[in-house]
Protein backbone atom coordinates (compact mmCIF):
# COMPACT_ATOMS: atom_id res chain seq x y z
CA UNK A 1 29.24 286.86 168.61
CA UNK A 2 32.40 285.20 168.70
CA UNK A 3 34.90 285.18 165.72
CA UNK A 4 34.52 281.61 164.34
CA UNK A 5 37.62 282.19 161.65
CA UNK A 6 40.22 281.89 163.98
CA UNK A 7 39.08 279.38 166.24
CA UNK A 8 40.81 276.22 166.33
CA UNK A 9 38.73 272.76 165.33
CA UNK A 10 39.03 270.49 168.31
CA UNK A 11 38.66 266.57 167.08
CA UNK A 12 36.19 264.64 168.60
CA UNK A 13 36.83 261.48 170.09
CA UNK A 14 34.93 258.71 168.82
CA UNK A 15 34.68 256.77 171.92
CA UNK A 16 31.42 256.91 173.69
CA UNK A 17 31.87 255.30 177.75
CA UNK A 18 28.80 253.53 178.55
CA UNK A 19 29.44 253.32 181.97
CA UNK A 20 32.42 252.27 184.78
CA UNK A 21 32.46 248.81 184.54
CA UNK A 22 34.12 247.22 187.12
CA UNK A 23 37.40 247.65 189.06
CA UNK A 24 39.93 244.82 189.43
CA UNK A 25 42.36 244.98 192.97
CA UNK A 26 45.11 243.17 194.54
CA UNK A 27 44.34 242.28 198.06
CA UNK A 28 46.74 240.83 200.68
CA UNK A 29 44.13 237.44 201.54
CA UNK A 30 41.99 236.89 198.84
CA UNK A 31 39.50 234.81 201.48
CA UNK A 32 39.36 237.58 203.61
CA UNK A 33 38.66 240.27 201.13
CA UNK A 34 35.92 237.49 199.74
CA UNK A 35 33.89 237.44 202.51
CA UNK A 36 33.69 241.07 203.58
CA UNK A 37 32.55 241.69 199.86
CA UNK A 38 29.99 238.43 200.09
CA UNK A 39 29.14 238.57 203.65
CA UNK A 40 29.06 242.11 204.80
CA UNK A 41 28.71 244.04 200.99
CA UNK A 42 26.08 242.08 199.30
CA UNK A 43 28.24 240.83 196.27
CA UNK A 44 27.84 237.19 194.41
CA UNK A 45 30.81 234.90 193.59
CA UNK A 46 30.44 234.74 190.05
CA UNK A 47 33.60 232.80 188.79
CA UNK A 48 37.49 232.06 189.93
CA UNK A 49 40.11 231.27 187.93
CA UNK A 50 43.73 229.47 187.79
CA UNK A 51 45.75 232.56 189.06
CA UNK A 52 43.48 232.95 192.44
CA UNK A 53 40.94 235.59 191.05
CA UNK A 54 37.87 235.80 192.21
CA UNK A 55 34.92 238.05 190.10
CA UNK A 56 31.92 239.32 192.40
CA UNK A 57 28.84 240.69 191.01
CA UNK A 58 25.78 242.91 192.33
CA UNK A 59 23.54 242.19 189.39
CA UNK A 60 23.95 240.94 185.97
CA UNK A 61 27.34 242.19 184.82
CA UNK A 62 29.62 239.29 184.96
CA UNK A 63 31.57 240.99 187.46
CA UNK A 64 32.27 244.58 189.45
CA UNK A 65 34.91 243.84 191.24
CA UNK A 66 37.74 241.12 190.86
CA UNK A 67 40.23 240.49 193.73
CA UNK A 68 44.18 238.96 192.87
CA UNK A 69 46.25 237.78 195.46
CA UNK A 70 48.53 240.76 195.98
CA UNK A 71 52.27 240.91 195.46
CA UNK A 72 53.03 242.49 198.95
CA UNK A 73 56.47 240.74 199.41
CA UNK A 74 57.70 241.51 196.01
CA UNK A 75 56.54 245.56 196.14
CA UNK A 76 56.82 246.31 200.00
CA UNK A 77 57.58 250.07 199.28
CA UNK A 78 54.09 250.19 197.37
CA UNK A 79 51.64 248.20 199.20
CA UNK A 80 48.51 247.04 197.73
CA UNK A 81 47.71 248.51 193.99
CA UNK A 82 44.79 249.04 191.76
CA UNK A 83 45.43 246.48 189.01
CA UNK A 84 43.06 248.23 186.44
CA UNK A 85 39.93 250.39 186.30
CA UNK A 86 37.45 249.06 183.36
CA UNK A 87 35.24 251.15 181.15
CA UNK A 88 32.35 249.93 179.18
CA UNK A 89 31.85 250.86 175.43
CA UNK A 90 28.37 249.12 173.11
CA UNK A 91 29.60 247.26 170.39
CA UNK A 92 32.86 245.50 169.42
CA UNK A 93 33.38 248.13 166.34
CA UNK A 94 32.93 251.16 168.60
CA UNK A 95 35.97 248.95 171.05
CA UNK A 96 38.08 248.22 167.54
CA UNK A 97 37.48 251.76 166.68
CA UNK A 98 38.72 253.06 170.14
CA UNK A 99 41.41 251.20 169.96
CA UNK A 100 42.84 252.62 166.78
CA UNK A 101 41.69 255.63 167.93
CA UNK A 102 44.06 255.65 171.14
CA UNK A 103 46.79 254.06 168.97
CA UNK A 104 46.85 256.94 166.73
CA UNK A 105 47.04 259.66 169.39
CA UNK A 106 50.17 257.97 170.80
CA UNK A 107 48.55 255.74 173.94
CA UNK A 108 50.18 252.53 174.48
CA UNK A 109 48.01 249.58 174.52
CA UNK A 110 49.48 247.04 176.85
CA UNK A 111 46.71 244.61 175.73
CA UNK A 112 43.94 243.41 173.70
CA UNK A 113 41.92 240.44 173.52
CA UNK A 114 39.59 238.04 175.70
CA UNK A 115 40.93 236.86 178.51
CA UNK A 116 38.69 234.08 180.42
CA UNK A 117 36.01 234.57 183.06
CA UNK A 118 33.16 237.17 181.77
CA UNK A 119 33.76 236.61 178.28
CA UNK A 120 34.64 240.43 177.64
CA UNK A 121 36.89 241.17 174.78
CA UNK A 122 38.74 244.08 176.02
CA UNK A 123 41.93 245.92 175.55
CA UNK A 124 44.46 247.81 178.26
CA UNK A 125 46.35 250.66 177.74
CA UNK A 126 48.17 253.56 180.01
CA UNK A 127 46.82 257.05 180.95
CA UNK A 128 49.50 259.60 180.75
CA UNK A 129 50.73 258.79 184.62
CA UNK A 130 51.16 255.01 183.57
CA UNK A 131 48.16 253.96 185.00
CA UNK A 132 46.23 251.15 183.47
CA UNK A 133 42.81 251.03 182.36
CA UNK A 134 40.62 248.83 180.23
CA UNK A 135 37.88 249.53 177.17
CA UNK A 136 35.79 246.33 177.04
CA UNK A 137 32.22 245.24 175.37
CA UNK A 138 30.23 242.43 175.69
CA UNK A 139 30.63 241.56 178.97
CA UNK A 140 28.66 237.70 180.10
CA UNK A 141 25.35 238.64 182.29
CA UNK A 142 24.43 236.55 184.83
CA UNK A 143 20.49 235.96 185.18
CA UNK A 144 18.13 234.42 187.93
CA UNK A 145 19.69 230.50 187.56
CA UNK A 146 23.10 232.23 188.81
CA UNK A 147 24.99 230.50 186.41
CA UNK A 148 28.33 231.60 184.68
CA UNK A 149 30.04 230.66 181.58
CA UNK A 150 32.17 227.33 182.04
CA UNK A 151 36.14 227.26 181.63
CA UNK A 152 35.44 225.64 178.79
CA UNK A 153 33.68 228.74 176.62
CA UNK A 154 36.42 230.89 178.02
CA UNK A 155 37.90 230.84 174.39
CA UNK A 156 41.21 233.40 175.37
CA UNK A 157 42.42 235.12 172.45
CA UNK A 158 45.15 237.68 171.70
CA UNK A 159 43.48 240.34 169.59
CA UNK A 160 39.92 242.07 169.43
CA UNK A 161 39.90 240.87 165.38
CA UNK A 162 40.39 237.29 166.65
CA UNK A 163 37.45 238.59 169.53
CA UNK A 164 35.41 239.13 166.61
CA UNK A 165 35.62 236.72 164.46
CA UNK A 166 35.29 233.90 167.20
CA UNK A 167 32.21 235.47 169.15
CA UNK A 168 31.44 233.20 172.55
CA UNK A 169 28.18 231.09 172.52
CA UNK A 170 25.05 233.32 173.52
CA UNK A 171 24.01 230.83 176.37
CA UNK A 172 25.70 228.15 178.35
C-alpha cells in the first residue's frame, strides 16, 4: 500500500473537452481548396465571410473546417500554417470557468468573444510552443433546410461576459 502522507495533491483541471471541434487553415487558393473539400471530401458550404473564409460542415456543427486565404507572400520561409485548432467544452460557465482557469495558471489568452459565422463564443490562447488553440461552446447547428445564421445575427462581441449576457436567437 502506498504511503499517502507524502504524496503530493495534484489539482484538477476543471475543464472537461467535449470533443475536437473543428480546425481552421490557411490555404494558398481558397477556390481550389473549396472544391476538393466539397467535391471530392463530402463537406457543405455552410457560410463565408468579409475576410474570404469559407466554413464547411459534415453534419450539424456549424463548421469543421474553415479555410483563409493564406499569407504566402508575406511568410515565404513558413509556408502555409494552421491558424487554430478548436476544442469543444458544454456550457458557457464551464468556457468562463476555463478561461479563468488558464488565466490563473499563467496561459495567455490572445482572445475571447464571438466572432461571426457559427455563432460560437469562444476564446484563444497559446500552448507552451506558442501555438494557438480555441475553447468554444455553443456552436450554430445546421439541420435538414441547410440553412445558416444570417450576417445579421452574427452579433460580434469582445468578451465571453458580453457572450453571455447577449445570447444569439435560438432559430433564424
Amino acid at each position: 500500500m502506498p504511503d499517502t502522507t507524502t504524496a503530493k495533491s495534484v489539482e484538477v483541471s476543471p475543464i472537461k473537452v467535449r470533443k475536437i471541434g473543428h480546425l481552421v487553415y490557411e490555404v494558398s487558393d481558397v477556390e481550389r481548396t473549396v472544391k476538393f473539400w466539397t467535391e471530392i471530401m463530402g463537406f457543405k458550404i455552410s457560410d463565408r465571410n468579409e475576410f474570404g473564409m469559407v466554413f464547411l460542415r459534415t453534419a450539424s456543427d456549424h463548421h469543421t473546417i474553415a479555410v483563409a486565404p493564406g499569407q504566402a507572400k508575406e511568410r515565404q520561409d513558413q509556408g502555409l500554417r494552421v491558424d487554430h485548432l478548436a476544442l469543444e467544452v458544454a456550457s458557457m460557465d464551464e468556457l468562463i470557468a476555463a478561461r479563468d482557469y488558464l488565466k490563473s495558471k499563467g496561459v495567455r489568452v490572445t482572445w475571447e468573444g464571438r466572432r461571426g459565422p457559427g455563432g460560437n463564443p469562444g476564446f484563444h490562447c497559446l500552448d507552451p510552443d506558442g501555438f494557438e488553440f480555441e475553447l468554444y461552446t455553443e456552436m450554430d447547428q445546421i439541420d435538414e433546410r441547410g440553412v445558416s445564421r444570417p450576417p445579421n445575427q452574427w452579433s460580434r462581441v469582445g468578451s465571453l461576459e458580453d457572450a453571455k449576457a447577449k445570447p444569439l436567437p435560438k432559430s433564424w
